[in-house]
PDB file of N, CA and C in Angstrom:
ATOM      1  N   UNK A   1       0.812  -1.196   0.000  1.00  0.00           N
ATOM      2  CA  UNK A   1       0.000   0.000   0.000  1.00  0.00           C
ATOM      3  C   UNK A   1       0.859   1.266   0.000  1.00  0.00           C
ATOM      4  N   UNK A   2       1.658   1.454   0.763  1.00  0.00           N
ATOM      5  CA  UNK A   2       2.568   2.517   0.844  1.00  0.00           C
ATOM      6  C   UNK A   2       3.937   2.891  -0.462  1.00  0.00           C
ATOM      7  N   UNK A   3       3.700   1.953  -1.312  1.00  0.00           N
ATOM      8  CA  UNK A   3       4.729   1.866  -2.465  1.00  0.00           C
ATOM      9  C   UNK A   3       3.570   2.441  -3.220  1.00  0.00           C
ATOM     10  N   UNK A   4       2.376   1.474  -3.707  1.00  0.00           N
ATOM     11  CA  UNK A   4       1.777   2.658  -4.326  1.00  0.00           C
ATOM     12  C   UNK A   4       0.965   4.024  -4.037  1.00  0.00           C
ATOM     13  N   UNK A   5       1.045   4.244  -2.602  1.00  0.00           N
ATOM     14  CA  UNK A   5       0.971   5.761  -2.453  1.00  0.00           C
ATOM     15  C   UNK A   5       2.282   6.631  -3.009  1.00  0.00           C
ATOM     16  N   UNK A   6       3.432   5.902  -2.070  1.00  0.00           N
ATOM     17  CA  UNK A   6       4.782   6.835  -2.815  1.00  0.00           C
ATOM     18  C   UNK A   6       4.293   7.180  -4.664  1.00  0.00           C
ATOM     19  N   UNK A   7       4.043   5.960  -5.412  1.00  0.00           N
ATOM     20  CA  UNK A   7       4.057   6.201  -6.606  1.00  0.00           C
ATOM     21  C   UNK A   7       3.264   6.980  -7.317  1.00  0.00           C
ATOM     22  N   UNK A   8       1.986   7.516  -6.379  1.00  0.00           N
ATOM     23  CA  UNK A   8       1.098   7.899  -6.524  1.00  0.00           C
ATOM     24  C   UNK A   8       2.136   9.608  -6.314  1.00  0.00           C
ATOM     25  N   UNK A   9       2.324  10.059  -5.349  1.00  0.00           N
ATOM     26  CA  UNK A   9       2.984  11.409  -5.384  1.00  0.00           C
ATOM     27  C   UNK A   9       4.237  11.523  -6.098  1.00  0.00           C
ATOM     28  N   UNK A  10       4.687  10.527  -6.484  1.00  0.00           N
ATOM     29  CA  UNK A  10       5.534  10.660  -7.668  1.00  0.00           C
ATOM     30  C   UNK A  10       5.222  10.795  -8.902  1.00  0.00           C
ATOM     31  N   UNK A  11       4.040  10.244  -8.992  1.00  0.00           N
ATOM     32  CA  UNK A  11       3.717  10.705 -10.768  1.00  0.00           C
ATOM     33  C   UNK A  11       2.332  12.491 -10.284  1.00  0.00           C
ATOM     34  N   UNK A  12       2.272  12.477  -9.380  1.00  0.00           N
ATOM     35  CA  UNK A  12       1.533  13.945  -9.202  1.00  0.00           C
ATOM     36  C   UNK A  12       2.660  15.195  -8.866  1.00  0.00           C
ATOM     37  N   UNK A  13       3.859  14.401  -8.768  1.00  0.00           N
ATOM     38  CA  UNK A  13       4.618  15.384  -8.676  1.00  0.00           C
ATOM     39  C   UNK A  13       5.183  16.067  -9.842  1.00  0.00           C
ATOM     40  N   UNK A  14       5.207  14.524 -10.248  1.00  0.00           N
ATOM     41  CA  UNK A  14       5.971  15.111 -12.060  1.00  0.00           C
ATOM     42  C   UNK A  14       5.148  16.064 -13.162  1.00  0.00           C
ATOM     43  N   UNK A  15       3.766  15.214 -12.849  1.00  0.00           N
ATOM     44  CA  UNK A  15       3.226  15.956 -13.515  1.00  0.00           C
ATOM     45  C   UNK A  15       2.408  17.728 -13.382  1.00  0.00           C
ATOM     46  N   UNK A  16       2.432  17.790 -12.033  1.00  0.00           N
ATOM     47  CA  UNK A  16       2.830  19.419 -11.294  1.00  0.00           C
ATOM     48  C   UNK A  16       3.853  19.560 -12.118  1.00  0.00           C
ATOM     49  N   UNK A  17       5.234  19.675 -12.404  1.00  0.00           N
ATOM     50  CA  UNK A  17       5.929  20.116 -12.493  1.00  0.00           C
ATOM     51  C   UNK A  17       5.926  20.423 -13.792  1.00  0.00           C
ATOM     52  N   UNK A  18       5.468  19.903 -15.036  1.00  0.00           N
ATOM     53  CA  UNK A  18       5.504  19.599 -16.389  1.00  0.00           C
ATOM     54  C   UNK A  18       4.992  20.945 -16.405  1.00  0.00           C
ATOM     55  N   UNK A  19       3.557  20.658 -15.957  1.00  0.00           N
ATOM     56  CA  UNK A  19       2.677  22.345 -16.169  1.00  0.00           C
ATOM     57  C   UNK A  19       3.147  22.986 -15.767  1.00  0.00           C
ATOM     58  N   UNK A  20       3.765  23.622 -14.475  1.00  0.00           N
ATOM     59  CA  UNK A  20       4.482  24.592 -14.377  1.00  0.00           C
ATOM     60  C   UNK A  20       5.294  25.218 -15.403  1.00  0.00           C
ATOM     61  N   UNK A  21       6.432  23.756 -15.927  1.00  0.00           N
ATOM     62  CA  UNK A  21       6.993  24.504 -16.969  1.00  0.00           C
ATOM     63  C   UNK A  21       6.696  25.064 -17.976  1.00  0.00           C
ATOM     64  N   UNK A  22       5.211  24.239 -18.216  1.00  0.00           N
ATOM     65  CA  UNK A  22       4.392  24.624 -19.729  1.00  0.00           C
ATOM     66  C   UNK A  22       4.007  26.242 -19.808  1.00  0.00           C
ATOM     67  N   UNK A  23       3.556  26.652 -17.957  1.00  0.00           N
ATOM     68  CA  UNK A  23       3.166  28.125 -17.986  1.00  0.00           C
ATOM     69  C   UNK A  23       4.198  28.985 -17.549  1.00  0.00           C
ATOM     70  N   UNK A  24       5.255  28.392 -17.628  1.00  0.00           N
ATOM     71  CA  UNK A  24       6.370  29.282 -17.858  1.00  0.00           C
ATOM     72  C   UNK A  24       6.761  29.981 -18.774  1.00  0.00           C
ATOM     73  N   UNK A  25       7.126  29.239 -19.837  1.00  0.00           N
ATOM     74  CA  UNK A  25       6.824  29.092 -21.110  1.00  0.00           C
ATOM     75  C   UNK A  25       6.245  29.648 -21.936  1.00  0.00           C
ATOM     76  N   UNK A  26       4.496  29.579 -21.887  1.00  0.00           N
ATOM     77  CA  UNK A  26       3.737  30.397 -22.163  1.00  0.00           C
ATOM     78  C   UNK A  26       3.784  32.264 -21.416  1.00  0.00           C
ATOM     79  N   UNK A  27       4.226  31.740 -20.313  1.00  0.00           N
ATOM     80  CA  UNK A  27       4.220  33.186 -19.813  1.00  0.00           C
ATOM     81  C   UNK A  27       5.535  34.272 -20.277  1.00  0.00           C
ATOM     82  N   UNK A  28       6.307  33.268 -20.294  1.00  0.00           N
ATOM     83  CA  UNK A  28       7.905  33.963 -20.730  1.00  0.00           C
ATOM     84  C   UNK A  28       7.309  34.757 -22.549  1.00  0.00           C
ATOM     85  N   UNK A  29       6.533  33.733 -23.275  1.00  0.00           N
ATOM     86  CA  UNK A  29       6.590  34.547 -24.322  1.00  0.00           C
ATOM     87  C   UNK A  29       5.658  34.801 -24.927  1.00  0.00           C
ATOM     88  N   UNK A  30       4.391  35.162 -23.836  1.00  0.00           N
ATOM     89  CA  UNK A  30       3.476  36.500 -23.875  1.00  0.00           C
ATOM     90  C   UNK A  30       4.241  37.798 -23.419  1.00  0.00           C
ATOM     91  N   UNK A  31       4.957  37.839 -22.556  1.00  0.00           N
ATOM     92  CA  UNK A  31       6.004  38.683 -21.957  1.00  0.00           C
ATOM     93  C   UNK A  31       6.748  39.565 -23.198  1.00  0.00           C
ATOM     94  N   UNK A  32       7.839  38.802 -23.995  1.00  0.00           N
ATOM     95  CA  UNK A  32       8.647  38.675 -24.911  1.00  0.00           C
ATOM     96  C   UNK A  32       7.700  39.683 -26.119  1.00  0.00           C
ATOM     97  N   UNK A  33       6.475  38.984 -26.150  1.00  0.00           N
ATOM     98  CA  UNK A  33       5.616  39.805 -27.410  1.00  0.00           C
ATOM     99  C   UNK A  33       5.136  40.653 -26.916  1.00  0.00           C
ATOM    100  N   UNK A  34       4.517  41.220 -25.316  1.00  0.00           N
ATOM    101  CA  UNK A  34       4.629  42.113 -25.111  1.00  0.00           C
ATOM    102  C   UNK A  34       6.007  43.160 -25.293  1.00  0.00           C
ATOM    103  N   UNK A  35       7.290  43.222 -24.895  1.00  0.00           N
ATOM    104  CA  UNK A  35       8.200  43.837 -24.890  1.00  0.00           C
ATOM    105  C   UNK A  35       8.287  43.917 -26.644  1.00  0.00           C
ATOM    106  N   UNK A  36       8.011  43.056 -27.454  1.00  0.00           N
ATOM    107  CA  UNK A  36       8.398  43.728 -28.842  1.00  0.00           C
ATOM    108  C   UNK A  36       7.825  43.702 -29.759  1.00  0.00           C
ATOM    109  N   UNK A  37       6.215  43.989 -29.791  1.00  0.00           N
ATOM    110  CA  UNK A  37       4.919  44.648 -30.466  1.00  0.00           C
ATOM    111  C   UNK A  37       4.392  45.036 -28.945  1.00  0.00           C
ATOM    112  N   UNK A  38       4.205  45.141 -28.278  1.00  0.00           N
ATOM    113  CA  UNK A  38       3.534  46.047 -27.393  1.00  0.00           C
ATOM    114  C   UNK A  38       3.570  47.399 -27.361  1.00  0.00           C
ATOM    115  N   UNK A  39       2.537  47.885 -26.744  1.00  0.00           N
ATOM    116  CA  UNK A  39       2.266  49.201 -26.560  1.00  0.00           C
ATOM    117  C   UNK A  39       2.365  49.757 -25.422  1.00  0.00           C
ATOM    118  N   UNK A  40       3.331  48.994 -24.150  1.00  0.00           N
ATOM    119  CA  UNK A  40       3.174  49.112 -23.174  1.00  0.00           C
ATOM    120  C   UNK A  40       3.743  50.702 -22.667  1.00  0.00           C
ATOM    121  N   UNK A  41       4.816  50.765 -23.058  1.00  0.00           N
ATOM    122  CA  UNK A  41       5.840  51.631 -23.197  1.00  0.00           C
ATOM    123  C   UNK A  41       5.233  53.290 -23.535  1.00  0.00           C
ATOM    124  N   UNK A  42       4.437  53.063 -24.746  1.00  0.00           N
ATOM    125  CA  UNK A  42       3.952  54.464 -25.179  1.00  0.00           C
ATOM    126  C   UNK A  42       2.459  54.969 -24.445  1.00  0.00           C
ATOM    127  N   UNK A  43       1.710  53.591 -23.978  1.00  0.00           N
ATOM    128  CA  UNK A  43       0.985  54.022 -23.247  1.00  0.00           C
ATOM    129  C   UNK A  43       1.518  55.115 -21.970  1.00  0.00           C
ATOM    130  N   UNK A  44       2.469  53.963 -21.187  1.00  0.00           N
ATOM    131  CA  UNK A  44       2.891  54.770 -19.802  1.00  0.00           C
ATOM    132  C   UNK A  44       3.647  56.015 -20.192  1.00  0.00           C
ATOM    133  N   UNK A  45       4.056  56.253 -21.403  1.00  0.00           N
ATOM    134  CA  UNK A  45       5.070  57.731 -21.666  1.00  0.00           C
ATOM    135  C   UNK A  45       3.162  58.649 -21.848  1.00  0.00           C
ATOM    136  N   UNK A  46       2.363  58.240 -22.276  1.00  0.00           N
ATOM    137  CA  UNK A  46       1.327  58.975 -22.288  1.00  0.00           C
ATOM    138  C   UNK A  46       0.191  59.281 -21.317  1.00  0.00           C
ATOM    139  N   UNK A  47       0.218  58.212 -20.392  1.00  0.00           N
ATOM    140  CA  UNK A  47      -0.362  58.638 -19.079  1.00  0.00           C
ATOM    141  C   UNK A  47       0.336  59.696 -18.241  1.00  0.00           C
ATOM    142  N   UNK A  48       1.824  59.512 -18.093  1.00  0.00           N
ATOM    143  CA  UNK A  48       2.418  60.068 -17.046  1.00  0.00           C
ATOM    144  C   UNK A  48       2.786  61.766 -17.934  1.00  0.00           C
ATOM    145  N   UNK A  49       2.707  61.734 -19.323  1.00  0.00           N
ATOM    146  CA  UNK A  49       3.313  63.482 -19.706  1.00  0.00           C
ATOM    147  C   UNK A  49       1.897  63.639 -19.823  1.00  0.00           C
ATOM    148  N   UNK A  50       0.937  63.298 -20.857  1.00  0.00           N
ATOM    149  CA  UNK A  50      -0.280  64.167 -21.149  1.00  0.00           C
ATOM    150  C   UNK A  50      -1.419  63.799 -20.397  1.00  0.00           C
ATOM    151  N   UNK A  51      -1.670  62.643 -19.539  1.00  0.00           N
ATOM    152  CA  UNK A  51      -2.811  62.609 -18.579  1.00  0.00           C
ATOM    153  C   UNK A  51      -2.114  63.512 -17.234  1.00  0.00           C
ATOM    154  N   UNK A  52      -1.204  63.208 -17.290  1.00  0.00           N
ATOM    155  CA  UNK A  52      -0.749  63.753 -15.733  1.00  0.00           C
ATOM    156  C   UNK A  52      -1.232  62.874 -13.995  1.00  0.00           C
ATOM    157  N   UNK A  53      -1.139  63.090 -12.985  1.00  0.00           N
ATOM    158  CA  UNK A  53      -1.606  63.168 -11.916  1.00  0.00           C
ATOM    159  C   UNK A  53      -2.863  62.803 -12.074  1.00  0.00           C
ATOM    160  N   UNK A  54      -3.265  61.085 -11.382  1.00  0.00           N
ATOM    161  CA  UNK A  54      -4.334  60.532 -11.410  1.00  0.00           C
ATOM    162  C   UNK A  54      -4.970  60.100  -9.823  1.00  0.00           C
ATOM    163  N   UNK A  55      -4.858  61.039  -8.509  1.00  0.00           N
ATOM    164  CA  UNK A  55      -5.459  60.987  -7.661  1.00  0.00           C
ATOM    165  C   UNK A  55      -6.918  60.043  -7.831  1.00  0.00           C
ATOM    166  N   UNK A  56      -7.096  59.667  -6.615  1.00  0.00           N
ATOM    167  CA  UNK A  56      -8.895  59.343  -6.741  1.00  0.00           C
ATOM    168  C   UNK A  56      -9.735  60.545  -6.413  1.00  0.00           C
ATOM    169  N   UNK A  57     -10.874  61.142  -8.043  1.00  0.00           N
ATOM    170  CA  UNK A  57     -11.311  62.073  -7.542  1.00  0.00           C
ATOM    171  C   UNK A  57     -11.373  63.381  -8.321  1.00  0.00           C
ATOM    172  N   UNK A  58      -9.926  63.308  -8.552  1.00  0.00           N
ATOM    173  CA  UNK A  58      -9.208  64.744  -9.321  1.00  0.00           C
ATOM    174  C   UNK A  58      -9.824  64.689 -10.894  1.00  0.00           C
ATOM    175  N   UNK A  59      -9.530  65.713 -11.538  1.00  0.00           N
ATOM    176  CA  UNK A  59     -10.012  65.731 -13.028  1.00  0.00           C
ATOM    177  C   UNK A  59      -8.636  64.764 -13.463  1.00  0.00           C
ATOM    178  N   UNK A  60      -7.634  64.946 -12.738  1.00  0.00           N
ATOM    179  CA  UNK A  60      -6.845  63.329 -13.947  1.00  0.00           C
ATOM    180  C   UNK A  60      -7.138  62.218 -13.705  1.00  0.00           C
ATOM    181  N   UNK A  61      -7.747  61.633 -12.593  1.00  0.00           N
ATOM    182  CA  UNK A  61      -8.440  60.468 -12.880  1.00  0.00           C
ATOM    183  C   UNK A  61      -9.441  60.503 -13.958  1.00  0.00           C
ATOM    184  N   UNK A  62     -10.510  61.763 -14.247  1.00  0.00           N
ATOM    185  CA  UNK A  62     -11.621  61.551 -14.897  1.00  0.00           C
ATOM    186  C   UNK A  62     -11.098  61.664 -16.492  1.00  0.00           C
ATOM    187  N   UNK A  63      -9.743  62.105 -16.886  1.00  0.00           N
ATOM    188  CA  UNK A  63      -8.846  62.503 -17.974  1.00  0.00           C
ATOM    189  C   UNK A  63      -8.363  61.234 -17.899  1.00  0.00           C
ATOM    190  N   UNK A  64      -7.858  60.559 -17.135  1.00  0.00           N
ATOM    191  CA  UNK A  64      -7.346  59.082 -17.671  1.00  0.00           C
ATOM    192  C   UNK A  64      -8.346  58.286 -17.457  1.00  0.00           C
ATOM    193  N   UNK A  65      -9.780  57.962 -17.301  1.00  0.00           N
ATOM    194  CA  UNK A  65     -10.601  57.302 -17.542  1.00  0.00           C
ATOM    195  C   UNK A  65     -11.237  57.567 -18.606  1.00  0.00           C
ATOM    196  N   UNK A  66     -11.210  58.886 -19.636  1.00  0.00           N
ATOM    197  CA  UNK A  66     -11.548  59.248 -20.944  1.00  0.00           C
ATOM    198  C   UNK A  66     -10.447  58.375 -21.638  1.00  0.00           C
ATOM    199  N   UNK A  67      -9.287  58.867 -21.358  1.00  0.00           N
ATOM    200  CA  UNK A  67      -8.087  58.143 -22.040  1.00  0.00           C
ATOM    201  C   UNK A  67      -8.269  56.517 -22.681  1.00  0.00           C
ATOM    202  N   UNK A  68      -8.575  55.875 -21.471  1.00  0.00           N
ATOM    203  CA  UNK A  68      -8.529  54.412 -21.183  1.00  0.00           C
ATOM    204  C   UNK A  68      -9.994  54.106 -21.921  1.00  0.00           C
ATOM    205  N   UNK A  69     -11.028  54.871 -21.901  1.00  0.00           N
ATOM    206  CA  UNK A  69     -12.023  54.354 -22.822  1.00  0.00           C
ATOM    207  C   UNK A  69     -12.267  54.334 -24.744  1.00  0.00           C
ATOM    208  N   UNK A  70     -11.166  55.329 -24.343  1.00  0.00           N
ATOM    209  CA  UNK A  70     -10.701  55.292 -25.833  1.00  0.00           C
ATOM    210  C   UNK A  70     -10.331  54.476 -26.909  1.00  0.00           C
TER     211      UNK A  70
END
């Protein structure tokens, strides 16, 4: 009984681990295509010079919630 429990967290281990790597993987190069077609970059250069200051409240929150619906 106890051999096939061990074997039992041995193949749930491995296979934890597989997926992990799989969403590594996947995550590393959603990442990657973000950094080189993304827009991440020109967004934040455009929130922070032409929205400005986004308090809760202030007209730049209500200026970067125009922004963002855009």
């Amino acid at each position: 009984m106890s051999k096939i429990c061990l074997a039992l967290v041995l193949l749930f281990t491995a296979i934890d681990s597989i997926a992990q790597n799989e969403d590594s993987i996947m995550i590393r190069r959603i990442a990657d295509d973000v950094f080189v077609n993304g827009r991440a970059y020109e967004n934040l250069r455009t929130l922070t010079k032409q929205v400005g200051a986004r308090l809760a409240g202030s007209p730049g929150m209500y200026k970067a919630e125009a922004w963002g619906q855009q």
